[in-house]
C-alpha atoms as a PDB file:
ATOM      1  CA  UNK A   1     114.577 146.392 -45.387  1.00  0.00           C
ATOM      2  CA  UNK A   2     116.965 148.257 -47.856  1.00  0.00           C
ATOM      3  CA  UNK A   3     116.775 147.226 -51.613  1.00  0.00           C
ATOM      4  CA  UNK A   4     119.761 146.493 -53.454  1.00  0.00           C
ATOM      5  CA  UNK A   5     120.965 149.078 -56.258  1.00  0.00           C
ATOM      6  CA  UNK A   6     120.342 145.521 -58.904  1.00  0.00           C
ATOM      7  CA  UNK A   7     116.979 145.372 -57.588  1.00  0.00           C
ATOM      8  CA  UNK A   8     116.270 149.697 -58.224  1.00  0.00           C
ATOM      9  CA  UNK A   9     118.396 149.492 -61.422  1.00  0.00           C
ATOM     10  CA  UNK A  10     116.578 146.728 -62.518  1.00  0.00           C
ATOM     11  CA  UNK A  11     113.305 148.345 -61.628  1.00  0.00           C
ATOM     12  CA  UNK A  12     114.123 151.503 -63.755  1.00  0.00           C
ATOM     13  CA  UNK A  13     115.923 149.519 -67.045  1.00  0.00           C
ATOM     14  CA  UNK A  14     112.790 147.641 -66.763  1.00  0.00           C
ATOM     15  CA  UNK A  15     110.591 150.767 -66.798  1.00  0.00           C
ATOM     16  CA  UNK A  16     112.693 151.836 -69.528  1.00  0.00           C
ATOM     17  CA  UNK A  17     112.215 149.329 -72.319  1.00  0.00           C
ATOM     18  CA  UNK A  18     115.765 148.692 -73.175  1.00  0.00           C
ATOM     19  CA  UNK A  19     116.305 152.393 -74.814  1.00  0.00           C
ATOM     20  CA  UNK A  20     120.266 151.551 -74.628  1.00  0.00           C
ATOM     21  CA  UNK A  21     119.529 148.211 -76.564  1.00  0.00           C
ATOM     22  CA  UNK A  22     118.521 150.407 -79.696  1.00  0.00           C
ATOM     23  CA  UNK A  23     121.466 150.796 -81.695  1.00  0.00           C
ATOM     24  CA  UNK A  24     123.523 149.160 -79.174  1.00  0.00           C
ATOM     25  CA  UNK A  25     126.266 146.776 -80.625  1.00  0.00           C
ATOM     26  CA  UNK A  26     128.107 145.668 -77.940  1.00  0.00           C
ATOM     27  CA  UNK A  27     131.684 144.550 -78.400  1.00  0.00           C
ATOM     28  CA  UNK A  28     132.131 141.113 -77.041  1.00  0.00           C
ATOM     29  CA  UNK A  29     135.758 139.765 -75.717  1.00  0.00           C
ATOM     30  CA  UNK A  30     136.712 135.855 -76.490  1.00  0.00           C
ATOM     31  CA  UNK A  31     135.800 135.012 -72.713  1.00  0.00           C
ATOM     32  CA  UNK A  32     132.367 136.588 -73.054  1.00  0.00           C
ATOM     33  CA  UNK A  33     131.550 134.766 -76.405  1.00  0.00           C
ATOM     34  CA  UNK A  34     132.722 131.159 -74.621  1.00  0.00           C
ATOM     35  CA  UNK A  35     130.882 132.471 -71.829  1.00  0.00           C
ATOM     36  CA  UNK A  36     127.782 132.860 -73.882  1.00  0.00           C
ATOM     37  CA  UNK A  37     128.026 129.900 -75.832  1.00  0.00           C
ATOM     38  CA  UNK A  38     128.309 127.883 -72.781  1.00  0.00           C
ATOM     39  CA  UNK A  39     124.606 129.265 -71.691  1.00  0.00           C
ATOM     40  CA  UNK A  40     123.340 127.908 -75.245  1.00  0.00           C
ATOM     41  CA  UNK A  41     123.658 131.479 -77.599  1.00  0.00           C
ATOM     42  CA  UNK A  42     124.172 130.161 -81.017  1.00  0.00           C
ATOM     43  CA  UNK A  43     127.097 131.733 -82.826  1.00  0.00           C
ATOM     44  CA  UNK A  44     124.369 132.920 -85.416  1.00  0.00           C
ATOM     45  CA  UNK A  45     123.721 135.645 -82.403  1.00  0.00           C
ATOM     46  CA  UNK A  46     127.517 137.386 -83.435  1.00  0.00           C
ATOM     47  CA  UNK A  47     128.632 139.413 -85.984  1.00  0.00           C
ATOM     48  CA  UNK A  48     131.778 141.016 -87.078  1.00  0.00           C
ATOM     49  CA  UNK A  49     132.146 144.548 -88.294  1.00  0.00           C
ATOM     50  CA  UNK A  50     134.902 145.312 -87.524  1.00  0.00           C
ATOM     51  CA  UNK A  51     134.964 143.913 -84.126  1.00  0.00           C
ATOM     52  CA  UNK A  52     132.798 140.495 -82.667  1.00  0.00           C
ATOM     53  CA  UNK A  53     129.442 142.610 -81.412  1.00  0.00           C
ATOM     54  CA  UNK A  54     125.839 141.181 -80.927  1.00  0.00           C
ATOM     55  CA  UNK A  55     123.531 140.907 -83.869  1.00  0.00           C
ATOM     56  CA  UNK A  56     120.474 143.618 -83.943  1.00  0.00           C
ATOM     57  CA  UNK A  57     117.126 143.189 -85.089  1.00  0.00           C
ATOM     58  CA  UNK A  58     115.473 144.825 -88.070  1.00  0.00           C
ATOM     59  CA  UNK A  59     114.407 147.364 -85.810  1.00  0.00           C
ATOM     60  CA  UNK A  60     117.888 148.045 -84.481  1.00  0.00           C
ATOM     61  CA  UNK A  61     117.986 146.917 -81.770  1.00  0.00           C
ATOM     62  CA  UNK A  62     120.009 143.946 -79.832  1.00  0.00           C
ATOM     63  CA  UNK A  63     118.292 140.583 -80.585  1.00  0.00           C
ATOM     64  CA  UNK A  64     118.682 139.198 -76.857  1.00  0.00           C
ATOM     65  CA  UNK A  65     116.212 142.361 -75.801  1.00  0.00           C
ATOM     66  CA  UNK A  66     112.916 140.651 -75.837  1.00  0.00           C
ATOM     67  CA  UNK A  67     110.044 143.149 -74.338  1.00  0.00           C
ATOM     68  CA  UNK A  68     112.636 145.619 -73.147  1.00  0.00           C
ATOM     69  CA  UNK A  69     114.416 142.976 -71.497  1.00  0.00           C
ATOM     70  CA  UNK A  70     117.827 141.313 -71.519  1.00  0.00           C
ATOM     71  CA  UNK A  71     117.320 137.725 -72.456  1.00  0.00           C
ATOM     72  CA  UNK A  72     121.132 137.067 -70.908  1.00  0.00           C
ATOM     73  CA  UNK A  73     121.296 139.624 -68.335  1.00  0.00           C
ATOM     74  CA  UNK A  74     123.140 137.318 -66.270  1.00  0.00           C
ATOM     75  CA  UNK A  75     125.937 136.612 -68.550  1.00  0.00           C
ATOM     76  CA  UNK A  76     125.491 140.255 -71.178  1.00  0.00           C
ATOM     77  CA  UNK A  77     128.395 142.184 -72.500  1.00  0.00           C
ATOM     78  CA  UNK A  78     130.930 143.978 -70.408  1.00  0.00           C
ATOM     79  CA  UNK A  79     129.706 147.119 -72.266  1.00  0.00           C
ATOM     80  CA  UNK A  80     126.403 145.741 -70.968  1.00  0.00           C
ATOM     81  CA  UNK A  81     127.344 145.346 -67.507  1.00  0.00           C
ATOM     82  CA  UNK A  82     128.963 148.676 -67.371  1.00  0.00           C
ATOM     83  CA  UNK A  83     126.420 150.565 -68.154  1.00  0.00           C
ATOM     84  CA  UNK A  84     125.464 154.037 -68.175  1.00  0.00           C
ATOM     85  CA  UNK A  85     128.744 153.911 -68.173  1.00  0.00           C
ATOM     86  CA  UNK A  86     130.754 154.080 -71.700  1.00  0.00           C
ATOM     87  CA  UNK A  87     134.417 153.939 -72.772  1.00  0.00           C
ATOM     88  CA  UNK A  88     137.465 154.741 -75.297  1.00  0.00           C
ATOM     89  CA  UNK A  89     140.797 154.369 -75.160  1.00  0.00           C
ATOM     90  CA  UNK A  90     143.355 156.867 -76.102  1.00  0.00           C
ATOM     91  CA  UNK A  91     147.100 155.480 -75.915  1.00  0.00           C
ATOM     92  CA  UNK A  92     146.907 153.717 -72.838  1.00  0.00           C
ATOM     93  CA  UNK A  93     144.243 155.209 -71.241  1.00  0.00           C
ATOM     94  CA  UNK A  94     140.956 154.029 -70.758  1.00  0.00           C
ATOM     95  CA  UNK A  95     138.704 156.554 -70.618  1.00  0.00           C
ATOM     96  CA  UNK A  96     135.113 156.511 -68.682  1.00  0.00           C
ATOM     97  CA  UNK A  97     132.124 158.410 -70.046  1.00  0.00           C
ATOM     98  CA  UNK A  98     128.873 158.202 -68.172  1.00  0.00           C
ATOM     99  CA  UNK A  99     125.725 159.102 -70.030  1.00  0.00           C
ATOM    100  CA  UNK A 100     123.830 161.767 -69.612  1.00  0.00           C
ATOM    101  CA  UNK A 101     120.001 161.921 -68.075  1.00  0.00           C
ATOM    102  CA  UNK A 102     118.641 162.099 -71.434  1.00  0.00           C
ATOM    103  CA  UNK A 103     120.066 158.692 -72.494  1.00  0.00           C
ATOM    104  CA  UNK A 104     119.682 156.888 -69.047  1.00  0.00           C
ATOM    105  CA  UNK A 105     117.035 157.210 -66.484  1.00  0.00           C
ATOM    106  CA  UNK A 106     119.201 155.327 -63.957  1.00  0.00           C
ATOM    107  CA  UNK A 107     122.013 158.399 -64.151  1.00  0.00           C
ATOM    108  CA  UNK A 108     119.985 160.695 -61.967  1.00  0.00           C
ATOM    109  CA  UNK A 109     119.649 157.574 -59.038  1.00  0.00           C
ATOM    110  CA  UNK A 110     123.448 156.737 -59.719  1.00  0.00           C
ATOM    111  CA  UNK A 111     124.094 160.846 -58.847  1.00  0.00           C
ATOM    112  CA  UNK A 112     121.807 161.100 -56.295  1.00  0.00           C
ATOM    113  CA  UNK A 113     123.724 157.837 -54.602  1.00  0.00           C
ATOM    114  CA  UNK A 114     127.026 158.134 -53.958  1.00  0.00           C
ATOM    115  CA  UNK A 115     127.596 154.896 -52.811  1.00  0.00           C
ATOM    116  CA  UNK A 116     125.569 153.239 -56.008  1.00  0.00           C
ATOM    117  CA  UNK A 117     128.127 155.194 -58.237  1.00  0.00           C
ATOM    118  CA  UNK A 118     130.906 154.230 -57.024  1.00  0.00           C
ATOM    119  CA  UNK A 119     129.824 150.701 -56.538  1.00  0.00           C
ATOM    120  CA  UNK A 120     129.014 150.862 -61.014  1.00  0.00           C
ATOM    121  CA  UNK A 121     131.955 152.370 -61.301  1.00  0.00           C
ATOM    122  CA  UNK A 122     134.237 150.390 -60.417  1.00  0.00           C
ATOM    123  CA  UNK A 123     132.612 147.647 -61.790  1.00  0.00           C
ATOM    124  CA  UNK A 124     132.821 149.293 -64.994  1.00  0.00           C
ATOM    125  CA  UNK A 125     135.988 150.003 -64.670  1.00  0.00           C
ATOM    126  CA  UNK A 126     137.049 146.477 -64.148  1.00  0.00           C
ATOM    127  CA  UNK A 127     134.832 145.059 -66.812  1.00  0.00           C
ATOM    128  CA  UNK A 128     135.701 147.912 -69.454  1.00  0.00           C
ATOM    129  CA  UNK A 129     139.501 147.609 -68.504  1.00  0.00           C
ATOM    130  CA  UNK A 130     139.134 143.508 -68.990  1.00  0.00           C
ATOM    131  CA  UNK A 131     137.067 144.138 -72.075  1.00  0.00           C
ATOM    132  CA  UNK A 132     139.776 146.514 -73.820  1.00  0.00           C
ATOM    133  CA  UNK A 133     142.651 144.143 -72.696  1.00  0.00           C
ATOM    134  CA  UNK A 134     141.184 141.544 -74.431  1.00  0.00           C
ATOM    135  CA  UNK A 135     140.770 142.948 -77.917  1.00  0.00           C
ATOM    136  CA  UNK A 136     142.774 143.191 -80.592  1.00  0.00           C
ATOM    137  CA  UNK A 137     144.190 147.171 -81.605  1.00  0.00           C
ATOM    138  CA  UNK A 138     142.598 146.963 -84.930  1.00  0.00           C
ATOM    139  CA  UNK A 139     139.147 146.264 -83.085  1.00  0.00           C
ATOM    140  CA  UNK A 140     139.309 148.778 -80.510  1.00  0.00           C
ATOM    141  CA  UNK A 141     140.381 151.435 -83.374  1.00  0.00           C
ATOM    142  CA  UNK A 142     136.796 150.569 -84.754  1.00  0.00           C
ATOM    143  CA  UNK A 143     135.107 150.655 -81.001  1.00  0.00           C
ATOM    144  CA  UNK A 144     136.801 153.956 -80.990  1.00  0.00           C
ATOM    145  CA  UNK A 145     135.356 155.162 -83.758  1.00  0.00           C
ATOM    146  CA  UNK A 146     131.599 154.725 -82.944  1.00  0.00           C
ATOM    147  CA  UNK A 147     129.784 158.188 -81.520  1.00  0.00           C
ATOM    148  CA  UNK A 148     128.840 158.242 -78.127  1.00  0.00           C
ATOM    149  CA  UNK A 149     126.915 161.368 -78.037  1.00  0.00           C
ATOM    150  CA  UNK A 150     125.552 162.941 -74.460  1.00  0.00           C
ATOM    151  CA  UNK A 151     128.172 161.412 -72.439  1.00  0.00           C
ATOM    152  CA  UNK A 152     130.306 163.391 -69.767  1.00  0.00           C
ATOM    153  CA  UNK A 153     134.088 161.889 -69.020  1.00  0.00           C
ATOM    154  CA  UNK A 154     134.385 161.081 -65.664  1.00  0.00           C
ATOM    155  CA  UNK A 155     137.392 158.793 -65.665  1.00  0.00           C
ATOM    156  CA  UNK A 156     140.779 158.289 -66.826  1.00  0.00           C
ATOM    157  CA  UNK A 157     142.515 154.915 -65.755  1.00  0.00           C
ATOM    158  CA  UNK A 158     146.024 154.476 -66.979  1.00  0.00           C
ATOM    159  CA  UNK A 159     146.491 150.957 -68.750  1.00  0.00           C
ATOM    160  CA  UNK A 160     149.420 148.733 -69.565  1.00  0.00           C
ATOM    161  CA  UNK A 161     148.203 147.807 -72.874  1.00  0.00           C
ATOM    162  CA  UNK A 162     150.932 145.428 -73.725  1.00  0.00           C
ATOM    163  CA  UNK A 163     151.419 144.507 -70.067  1.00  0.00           C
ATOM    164  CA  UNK A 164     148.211 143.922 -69.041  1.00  0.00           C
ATOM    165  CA  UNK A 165     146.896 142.458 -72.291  1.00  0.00           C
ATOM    166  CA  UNK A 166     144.425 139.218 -72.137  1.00  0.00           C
ATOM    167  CA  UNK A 167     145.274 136.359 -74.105  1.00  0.00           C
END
């Protein structure tokens, strides 16, 4: 019997404890928020800073990570769903960073299997390319703005921005 990549990367975030949840304040598009009020998150969840993002704890880190687990792993952020995988967006380009071992203990499976990486990202890729589509310029100018240390680019994907955009 083979086991799924979900089933290994969910063996090794669990493992993990949810490092990427510290500090983590994952930009949410309009779809994601209806999606996520639809499965009962309260609006009290959000916050704006300069973009809709999920509240953190007073330790830092995201308040649907309960035991170094995703409360709404089902339905979590795009950002969420991409990762290791991290973004920006110069002009209209969206650019793909993956992070680095030191971040992410699922990197060195996702390089080891070809098939696995490709598989995460493209789905990054779609999800990141929806996500960006669907903010506001001011917003992403923020998301822009936020480090993303130990990260290696690994894509560039040419975007549309006015095109393409997501009501």
């Amino acid at each position: 019997m083979t086991v799924s990549f979900e089933a290994i990367a969910e063996a090794i975030c669990a493992a993990c404890g949810g490092k990427c949840c510290h500090e983590a304040h994952p930009p949410l598009s309009p779809a994601r928020i209806a999606i996520l009020h639809g499965k009962g998150v309260l609006p009290s969840a959000f916050e704006r800073n300069g973009y809709t993002r999920m509240k953190a704890g007073h330790d830092g880190t995201c308040i649907m990570c309960t035991d170094g687990r995703c409360r709404i792993h089902a339905v979590k952020p795009e950002t969420c769903v991409a990762g290791p995988f991290t973004f920006d967006v110069a002009g209209n380009t969206l650019r793909l960073f993956l992070k680095r071992e030191s971040i992410c203990p699922l990197v060195p499976y996702l390089k080891a299997d070809d098939m696995a990486y490709q598989t995460q990202c493209r789905m990054a890729e779609k999800n990141l390319a929806d996500l960006v589509r669907s903010l506001p310029l001011h917003e992403l100018d923020v998301i822009n703005a936020i480090p993303e240390p130990e990260t290696d680019l690994v894509a560039e994907i040419p975007l549309d921005m006015e095109k393409d955009r997501i009501p």
